[in-house]
PDB file of N, CA and C in Angstrom:
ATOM      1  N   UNK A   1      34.699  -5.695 -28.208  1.00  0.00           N
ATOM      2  CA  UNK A   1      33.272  -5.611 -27.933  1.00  0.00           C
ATOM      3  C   UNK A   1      32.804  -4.192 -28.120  1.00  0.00           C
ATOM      4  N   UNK A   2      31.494  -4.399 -28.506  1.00  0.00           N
ATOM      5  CA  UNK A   2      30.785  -3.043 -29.022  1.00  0.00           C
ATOM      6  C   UNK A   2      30.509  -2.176 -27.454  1.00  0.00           C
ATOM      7  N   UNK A   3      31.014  -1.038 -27.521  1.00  0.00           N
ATOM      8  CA  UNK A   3      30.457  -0.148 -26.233  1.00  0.00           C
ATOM      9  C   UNK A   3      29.456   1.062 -27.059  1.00  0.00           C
ATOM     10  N   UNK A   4      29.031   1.554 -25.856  1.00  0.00           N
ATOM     11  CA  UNK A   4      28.078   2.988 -26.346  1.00  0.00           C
ATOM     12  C   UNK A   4      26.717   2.077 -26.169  1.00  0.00           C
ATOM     13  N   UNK A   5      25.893   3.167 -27.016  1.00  0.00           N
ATOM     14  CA  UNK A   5      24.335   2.588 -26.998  1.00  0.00           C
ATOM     15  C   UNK A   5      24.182   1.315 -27.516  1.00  0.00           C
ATOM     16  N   UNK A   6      23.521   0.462 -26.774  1.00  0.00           N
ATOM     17  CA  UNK A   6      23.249  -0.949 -27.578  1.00  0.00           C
ATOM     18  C   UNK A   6      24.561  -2.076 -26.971  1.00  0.00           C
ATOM     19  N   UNK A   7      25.415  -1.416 -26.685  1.00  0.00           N
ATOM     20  CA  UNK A   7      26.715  -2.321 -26.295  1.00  0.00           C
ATOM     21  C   UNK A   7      26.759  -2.303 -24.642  1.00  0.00           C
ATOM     22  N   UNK A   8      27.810  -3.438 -25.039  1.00  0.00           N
ATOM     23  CA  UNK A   8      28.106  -3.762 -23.177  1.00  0.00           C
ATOM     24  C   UNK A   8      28.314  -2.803 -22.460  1.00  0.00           C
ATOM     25  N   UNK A   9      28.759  -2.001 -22.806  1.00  0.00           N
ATOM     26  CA  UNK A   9      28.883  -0.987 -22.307  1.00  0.00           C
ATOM     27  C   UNK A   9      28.117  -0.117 -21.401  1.00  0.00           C
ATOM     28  N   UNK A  10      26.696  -0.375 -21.628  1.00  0.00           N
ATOM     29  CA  UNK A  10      25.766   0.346 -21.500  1.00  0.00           C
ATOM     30  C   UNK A  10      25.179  -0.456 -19.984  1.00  0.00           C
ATOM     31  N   UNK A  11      25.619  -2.322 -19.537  1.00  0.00           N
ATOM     32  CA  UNK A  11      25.591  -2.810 -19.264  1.00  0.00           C
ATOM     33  C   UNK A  11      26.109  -2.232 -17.473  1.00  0.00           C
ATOM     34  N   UNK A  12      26.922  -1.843 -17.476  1.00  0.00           N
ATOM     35  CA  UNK A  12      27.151  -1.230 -15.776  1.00  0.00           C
ATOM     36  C   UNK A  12      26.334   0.058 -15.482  1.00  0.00           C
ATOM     37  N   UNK A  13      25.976   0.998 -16.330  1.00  0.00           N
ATOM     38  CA  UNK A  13      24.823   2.155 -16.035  1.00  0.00           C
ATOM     39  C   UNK A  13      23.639   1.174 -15.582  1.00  0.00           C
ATOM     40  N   UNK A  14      23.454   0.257 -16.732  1.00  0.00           N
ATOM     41  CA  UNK A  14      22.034  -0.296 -16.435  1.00  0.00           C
ATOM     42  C   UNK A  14      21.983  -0.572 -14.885  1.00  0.00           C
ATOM     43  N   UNK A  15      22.900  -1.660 -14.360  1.00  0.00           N
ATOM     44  CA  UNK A  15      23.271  -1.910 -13.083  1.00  0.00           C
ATOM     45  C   UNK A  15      23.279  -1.715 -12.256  1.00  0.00           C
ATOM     46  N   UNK A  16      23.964   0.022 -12.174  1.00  0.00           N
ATOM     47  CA  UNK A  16      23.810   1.158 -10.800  1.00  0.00           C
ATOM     48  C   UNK A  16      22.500   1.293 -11.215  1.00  0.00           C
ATOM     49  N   UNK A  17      21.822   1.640 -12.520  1.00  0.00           N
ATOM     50  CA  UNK A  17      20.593   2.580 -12.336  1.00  0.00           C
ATOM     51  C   UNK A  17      19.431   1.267 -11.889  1.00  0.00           C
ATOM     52  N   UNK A  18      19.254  -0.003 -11.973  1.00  0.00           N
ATOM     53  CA  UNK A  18      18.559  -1.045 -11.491  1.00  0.00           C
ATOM     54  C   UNK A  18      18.835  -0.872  -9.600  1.00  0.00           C
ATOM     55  N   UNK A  19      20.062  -0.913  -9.114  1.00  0.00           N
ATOM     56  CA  UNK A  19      20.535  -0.933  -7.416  1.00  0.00           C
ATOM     57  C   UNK A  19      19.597   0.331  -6.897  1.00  0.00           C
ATOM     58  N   UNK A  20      20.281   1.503  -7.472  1.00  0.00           N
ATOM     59  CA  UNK A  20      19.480   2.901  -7.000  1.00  0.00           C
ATOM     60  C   UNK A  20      17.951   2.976  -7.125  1.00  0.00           C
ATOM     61  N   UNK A  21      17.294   1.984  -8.041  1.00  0.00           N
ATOM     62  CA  UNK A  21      15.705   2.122  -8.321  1.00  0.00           C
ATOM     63  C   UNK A  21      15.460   0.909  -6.828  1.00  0.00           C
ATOM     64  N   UNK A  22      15.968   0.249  -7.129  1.00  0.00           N
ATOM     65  CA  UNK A  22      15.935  -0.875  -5.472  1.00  0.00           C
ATOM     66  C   UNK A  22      16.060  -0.501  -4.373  1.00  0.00           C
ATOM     67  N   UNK A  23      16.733   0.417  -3.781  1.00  0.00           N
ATOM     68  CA  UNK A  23      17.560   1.133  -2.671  1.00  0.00           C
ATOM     69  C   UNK A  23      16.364   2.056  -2.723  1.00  0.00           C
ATOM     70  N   UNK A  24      15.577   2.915  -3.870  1.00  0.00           N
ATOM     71  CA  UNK A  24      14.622   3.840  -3.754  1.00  0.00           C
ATOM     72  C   UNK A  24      13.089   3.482  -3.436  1.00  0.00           C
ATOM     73  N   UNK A  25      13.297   1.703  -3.989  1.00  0.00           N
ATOM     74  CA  UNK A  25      12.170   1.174  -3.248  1.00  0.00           C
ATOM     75  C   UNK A  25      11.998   0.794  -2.153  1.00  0.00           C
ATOM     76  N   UNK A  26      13.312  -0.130  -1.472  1.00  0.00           N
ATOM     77  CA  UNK A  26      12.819   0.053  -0.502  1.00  0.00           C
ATOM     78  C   UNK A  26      12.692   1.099   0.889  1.00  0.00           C
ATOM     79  N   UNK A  27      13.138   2.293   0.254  1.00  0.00           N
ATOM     80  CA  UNK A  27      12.983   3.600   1.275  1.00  0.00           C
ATOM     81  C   UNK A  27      11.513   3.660   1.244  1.00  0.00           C
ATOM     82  N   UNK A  28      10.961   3.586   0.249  1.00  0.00           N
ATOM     83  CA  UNK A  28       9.530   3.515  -0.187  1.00  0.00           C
ATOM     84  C   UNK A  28       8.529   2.873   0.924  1.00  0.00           C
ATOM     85  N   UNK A  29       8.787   1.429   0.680  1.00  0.00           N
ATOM     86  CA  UNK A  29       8.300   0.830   1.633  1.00  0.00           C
ATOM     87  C   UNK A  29       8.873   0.944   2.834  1.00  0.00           C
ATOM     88  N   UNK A  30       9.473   1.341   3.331  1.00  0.00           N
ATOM     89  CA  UNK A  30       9.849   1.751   4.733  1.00  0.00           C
ATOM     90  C   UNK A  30       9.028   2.821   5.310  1.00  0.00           C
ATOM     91  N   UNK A  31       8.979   3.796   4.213  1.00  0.00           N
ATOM     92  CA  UNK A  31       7.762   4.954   4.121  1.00  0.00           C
ATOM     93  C   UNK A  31       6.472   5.044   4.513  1.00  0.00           C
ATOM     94  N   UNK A  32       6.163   3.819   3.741  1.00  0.00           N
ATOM     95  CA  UNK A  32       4.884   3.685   3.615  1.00  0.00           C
ATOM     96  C   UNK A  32       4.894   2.887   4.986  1.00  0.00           C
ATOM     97  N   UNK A  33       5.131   1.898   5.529  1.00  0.00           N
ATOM     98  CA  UNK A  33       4.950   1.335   6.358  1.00  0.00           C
ATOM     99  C   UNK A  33       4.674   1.943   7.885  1.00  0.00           C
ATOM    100  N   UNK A  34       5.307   3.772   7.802  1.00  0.00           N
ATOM    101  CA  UNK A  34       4.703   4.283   8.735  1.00  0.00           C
ATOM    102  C   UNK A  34       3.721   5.152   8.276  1.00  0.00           C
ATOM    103  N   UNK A  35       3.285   5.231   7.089  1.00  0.00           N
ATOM    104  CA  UNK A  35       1.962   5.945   6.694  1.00  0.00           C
ATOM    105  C   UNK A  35       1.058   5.101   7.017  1.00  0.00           C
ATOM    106  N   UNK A  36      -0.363   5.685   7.332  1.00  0.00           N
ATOM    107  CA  UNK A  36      -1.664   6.120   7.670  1.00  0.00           C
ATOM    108  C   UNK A  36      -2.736   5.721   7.238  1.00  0.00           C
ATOM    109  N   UNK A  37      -3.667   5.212   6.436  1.00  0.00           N
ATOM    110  CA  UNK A  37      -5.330   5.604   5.919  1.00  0.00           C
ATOM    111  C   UNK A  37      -5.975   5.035   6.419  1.00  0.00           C
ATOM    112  N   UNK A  38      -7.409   5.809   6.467  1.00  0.00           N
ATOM    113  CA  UNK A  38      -8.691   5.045   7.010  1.00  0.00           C
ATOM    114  C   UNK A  38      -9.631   4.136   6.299  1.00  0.00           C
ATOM    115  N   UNK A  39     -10.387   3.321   6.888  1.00  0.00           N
ATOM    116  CA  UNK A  39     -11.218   2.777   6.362  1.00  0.00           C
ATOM    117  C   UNK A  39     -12.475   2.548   6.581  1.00  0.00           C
ATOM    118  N   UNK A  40     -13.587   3.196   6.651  1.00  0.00           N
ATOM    119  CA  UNK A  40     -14.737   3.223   7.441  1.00  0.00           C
ATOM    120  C   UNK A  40     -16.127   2.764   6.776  1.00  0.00           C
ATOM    121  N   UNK A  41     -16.738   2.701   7.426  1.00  0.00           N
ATOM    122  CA  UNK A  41     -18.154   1.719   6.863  1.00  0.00           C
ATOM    123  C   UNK A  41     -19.510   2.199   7.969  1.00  0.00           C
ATOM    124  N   UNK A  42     -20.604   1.910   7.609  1.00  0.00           N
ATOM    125  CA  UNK A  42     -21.452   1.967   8.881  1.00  0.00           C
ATOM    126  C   UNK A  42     -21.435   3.819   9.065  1.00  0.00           C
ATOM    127  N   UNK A  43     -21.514   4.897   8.072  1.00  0.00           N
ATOM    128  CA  UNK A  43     -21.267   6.058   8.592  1.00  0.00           C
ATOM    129  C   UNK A  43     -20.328   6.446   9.251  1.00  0.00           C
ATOM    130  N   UNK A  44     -19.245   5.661   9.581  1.00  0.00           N
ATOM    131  CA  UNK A  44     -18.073   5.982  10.727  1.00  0.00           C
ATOM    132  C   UNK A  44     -18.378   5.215  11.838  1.00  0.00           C
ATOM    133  N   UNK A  45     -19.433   4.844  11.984  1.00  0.00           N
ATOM    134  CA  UNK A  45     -19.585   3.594  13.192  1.00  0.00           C
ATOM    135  C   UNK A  45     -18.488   2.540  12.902  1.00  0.00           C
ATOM    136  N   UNK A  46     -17.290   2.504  12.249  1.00  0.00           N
ATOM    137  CA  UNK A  46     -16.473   1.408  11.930  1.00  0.00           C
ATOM    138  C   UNK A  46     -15.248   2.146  11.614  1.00  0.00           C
ATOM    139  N   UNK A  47     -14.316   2.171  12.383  1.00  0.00           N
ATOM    140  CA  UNK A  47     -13.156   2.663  11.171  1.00  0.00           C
ATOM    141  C   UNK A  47     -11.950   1.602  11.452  1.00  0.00           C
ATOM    142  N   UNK A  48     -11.014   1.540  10.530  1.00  0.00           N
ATOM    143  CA  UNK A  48      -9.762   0.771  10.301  1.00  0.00           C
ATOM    144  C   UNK A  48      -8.716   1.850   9.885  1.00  0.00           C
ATOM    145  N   UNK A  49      -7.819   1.513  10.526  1.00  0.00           N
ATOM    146  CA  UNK A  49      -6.577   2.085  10.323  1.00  0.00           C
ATOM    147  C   UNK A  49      -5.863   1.125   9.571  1.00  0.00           C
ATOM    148  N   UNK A  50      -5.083   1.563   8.511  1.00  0.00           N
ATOM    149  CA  UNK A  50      -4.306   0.355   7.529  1.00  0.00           C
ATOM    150  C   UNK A  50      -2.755   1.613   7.015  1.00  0.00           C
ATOM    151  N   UNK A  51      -1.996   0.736   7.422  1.00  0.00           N
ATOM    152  CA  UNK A  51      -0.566   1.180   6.677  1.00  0.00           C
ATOM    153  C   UNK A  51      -0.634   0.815   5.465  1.00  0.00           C
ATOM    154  N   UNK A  52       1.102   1.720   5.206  1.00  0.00           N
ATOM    155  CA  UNK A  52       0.660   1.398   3.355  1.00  0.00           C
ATOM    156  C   UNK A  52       1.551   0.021   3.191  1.00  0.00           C
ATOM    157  N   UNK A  53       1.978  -0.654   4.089  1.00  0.00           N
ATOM    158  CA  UNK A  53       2.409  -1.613   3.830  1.00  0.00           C
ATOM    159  C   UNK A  53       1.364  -3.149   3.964  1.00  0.00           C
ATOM    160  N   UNK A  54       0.240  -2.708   3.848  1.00  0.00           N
ATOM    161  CA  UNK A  54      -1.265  -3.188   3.877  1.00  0.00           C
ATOM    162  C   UNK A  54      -1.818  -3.850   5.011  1.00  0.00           C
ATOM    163  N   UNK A  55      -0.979  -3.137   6.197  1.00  0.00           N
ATOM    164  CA  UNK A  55      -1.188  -4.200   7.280  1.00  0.00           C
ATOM    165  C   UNK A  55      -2.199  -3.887   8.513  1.00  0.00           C
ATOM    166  N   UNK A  56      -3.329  -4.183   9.296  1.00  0.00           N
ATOM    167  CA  UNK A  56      -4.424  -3.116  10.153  1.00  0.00           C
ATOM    168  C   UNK A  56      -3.809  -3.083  11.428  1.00  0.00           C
ATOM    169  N   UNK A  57      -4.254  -1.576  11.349  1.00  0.00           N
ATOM    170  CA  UNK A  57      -3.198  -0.620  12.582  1.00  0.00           C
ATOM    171  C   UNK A  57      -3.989  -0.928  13.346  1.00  0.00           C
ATOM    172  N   UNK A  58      -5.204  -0.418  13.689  1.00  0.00           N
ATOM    173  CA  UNK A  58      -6.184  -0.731  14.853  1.00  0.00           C
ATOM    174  C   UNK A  58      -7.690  -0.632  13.815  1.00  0.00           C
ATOM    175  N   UNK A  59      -8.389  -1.111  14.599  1.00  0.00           N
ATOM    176  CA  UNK A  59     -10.167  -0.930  14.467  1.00  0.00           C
ATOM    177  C   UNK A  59     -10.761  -0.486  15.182  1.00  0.00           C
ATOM    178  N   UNK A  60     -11.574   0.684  15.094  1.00  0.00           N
ATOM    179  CA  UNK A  60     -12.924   1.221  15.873  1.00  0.00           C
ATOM    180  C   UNK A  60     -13.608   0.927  15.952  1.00  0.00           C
ATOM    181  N   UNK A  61     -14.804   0.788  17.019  1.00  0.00           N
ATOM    182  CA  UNK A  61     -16.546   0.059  16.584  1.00  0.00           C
ATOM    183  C   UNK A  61     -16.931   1.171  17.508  1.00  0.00           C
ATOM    184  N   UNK A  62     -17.978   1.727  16.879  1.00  0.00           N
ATOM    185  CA  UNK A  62     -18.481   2.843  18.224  1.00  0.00           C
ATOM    186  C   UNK A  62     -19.847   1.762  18.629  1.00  0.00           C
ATOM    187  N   UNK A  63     -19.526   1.841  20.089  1.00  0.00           N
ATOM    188  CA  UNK A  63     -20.703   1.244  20.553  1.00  0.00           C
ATOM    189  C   UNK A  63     -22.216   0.938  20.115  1.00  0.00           C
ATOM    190  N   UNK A  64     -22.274   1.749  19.810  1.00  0.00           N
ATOM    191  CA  UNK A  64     -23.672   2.221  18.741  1.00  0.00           C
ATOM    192  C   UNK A  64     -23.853   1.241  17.937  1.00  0.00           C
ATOM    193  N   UNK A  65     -22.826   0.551  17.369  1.00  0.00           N
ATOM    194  CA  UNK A  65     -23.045  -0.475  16.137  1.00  0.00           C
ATOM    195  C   UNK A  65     -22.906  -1.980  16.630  1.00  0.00           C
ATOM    196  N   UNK A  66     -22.667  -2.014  17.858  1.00  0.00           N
ATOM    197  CA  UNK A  66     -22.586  -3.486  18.671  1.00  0.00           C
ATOM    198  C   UNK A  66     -24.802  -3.608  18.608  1.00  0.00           C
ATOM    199  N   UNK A  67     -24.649  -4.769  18.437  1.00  0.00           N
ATOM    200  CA  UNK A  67     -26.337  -4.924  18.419  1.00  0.00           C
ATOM    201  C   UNK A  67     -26.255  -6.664  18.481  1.00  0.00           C
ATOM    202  N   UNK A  68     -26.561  -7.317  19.888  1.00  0.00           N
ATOM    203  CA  UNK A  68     -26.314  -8.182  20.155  1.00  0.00           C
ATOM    204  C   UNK A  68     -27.177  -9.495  19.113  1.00  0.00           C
ATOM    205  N   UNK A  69     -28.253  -8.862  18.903  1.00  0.00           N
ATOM    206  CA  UNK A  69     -29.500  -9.492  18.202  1.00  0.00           C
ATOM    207  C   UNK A  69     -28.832  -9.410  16.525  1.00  0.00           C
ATOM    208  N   UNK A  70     -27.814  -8.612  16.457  1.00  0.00           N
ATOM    209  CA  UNK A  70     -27.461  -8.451  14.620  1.00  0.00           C
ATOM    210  C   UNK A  70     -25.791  -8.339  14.772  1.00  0.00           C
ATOM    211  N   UNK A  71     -25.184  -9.359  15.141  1.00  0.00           N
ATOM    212  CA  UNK A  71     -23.742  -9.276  14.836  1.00  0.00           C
ATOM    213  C   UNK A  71     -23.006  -9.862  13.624  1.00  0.00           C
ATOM    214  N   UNK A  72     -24.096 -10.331  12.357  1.00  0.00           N
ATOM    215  CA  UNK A  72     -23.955 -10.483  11.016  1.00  0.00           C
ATOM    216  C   UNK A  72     -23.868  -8.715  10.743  1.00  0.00           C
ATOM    217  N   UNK A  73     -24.416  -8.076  11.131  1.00  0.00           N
ATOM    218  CA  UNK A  73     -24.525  -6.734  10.467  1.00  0.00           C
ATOM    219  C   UNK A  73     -23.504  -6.219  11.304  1.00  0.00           C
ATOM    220  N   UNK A  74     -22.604  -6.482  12.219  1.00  0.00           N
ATOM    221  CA  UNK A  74     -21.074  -5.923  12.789  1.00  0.00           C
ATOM    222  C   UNK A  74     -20.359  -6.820  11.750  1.00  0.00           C
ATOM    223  N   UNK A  75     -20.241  -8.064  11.481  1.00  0.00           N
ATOM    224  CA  UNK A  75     -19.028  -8.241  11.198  1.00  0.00           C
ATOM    225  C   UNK A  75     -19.080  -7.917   9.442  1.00  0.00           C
ATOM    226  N   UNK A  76     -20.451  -7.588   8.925  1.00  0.00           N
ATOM    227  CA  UNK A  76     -20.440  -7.051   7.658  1.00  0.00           C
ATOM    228  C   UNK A  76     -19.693  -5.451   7.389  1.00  0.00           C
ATOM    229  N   UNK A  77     -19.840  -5.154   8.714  1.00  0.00           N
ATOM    230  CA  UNK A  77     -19.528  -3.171   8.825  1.00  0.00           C
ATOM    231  C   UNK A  77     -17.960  -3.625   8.774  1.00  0.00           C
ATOM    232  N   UNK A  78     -17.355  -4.239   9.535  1.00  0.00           N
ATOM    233  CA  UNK A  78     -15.652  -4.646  10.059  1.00  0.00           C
ATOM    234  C   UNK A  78     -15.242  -5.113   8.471  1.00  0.00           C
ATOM    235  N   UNK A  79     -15.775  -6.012   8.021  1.00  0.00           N
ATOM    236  CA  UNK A  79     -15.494  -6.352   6.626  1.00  0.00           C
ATOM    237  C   UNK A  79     -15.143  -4.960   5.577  1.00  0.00           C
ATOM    238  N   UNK A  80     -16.018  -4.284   5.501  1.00  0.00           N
ATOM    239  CA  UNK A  80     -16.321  -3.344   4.364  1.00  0.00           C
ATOM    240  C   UNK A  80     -15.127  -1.966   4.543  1.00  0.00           C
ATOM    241  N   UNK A  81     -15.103  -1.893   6.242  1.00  0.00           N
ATOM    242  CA  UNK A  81     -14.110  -1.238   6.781  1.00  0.00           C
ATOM    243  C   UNK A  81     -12.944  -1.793   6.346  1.00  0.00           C
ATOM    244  N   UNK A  82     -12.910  -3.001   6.634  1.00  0.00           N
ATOM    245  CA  UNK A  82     -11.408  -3.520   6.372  1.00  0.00           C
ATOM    246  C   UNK A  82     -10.868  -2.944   4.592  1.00  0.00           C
ATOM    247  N   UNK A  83     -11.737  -3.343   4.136  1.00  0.00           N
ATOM    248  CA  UNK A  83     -11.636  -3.436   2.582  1.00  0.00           C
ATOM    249  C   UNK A  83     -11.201  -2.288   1.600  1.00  0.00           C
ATOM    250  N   UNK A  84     -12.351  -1.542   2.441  1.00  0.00           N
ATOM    251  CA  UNK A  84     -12.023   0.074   2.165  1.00  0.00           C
ATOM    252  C   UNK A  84     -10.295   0.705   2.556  1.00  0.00           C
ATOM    253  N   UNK A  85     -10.120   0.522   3.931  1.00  0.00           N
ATOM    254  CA  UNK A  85      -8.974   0.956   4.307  1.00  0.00           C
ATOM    255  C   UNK A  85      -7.360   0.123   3.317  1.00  0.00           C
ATOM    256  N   UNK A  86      -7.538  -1.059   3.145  1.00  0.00           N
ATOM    257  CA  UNK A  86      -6.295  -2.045   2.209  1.00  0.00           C
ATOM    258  C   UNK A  86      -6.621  -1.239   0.947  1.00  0.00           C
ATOM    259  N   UNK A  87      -7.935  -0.831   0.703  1.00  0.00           N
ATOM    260  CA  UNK A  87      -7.734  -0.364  -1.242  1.00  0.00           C
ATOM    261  C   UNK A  87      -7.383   0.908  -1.031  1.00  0.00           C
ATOM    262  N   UNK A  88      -7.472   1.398   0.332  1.00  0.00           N
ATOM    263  CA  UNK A  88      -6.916   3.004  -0.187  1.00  0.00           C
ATOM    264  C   UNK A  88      -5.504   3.025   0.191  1.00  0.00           C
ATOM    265  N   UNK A  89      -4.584   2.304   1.225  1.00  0.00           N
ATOM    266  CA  UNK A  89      -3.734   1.848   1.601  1.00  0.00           C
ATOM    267  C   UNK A  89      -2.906   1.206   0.164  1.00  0.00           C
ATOM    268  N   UNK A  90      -3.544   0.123  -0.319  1.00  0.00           N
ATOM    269  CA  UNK A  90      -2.688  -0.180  -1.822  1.00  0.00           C
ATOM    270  C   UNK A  90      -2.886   0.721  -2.879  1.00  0.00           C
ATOM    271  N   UNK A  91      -3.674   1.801  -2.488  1.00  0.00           N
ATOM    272  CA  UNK A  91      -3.228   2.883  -3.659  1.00  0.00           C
ATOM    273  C   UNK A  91      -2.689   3.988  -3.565  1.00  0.00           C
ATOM    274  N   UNK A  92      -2.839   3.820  -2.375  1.00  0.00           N
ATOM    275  CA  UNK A  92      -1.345   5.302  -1.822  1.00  0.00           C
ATOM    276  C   UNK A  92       0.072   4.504  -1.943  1.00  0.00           C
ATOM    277  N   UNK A  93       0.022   3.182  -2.333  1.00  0.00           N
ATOM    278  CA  UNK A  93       1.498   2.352  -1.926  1.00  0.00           C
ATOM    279  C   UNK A  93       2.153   2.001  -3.549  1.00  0.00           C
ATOM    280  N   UNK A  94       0.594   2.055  -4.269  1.00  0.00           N
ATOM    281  CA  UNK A  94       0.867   2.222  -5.688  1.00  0.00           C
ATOM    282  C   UNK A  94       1.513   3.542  -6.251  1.00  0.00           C
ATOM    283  N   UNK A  95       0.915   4.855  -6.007  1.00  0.00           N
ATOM    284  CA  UNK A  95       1.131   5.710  -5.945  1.00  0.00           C
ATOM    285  C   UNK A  95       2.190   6.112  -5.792  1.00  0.00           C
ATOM    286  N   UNK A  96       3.138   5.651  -4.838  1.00  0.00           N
ATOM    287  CA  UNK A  96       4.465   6.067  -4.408  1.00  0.00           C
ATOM    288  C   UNK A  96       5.406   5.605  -4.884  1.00  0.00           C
ATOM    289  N   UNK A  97       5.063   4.168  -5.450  1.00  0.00           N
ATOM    290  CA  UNK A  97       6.093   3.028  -5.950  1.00  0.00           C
ATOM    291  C   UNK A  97       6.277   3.449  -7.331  1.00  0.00           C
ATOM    292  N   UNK A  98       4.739   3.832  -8.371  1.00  0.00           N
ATOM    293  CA  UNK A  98       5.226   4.323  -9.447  1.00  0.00           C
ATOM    294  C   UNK A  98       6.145   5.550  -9.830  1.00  0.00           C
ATOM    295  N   UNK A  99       6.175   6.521  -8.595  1.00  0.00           N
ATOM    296  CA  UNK A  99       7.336   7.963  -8.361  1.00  0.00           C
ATOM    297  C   UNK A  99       8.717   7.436  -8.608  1.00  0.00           C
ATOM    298  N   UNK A 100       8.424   6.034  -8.141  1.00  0.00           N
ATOM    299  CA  UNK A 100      10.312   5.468  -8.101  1.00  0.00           C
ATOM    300  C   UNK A 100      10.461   4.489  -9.399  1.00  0.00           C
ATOM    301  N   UNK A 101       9.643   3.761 -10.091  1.00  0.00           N
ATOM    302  CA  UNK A 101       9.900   3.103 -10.766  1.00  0.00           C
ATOM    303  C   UNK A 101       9.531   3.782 -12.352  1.00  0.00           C
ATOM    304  N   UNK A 102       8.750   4.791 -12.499  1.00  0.00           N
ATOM    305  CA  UNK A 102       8.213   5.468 -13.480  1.00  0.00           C
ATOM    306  C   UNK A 102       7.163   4.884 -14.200  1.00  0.00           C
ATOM    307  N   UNK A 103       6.024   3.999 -13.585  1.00  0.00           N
ATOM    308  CA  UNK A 103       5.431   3.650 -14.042  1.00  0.00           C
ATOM    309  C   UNK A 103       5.754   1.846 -14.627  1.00  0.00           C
ATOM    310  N   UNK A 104       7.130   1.355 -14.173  1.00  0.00           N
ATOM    311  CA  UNK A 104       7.416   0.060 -15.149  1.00  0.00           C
ATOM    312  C   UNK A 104       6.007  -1.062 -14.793  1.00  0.00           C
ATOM    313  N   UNK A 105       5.538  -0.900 -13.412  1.00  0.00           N
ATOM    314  CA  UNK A 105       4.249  -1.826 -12.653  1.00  0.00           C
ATOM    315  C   UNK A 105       5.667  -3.058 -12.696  1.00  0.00           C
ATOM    316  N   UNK A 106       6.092  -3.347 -11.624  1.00  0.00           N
ATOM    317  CA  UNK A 106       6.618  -4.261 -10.797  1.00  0.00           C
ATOM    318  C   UNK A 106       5.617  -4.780 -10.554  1.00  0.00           C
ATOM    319  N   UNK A 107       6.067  -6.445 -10.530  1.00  0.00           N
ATOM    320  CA  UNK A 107       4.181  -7.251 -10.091  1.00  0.00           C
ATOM    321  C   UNK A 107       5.110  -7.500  -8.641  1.00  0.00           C
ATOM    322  N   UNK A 108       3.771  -7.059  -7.351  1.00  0.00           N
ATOM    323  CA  UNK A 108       4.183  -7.401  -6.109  1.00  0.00           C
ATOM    324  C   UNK A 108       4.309  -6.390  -5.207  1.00  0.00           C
ATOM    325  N   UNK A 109       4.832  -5.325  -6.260  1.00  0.00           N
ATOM    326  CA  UNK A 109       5.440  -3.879  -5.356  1.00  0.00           C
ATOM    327  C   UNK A 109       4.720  -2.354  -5.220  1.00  0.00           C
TER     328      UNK A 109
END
């Protein structure tokens, strides 16, 4: 059997270097999962906390934005908050994942 470039050979590098890109992801997401971002709406009358593992840490409402007569316009602020905080959250998670993979775009990761 053919070894070197193109040959089987080449077949156990590929292997370790596939395990070590795996092992580097998921340090990644372990990473990210205790990272941070905000998500705010309403001027800051709203904020969301979101890990980068896209999940909501907590929510703020400053009193100010409770309005018993308009709680379509709270749960529109909580929405926009939410939304904001997951897209900046999946792009700090993008961000990190392409450092380890070099850009291949893994669908999922």
């Amino acid at each position: 059997m053919a070894k070197g470039p193109g040959g089987f050979g080449d077949m156990g590098a590929m292997v370790r270097q596939a395990q070590k890109m795996q092992k580097d992801m998921e340090k990644v997401k372990a990473d990210l999962a205790e990272r941070v971002v905000e998500g705010t709406a309403g001027g800051d009358m709203i904020k969301v906390h979101v890990n980068g593992a896209q999940e909501i840490v907590s929510v703020k409402i400053n009193p100010d934005a409770v309005d018993p007569e308009d709680v379509e316009m709270l749960e529109d602020l909580v929405a926009a908050a939410v939304s904001a905080g997951l897209k900046k959250s999946k792009e700090m998670a993008d961000k990190e994942m392409n450092k380890v993979t070099g850009g291949l775009g893994f669908p999922g990761m």
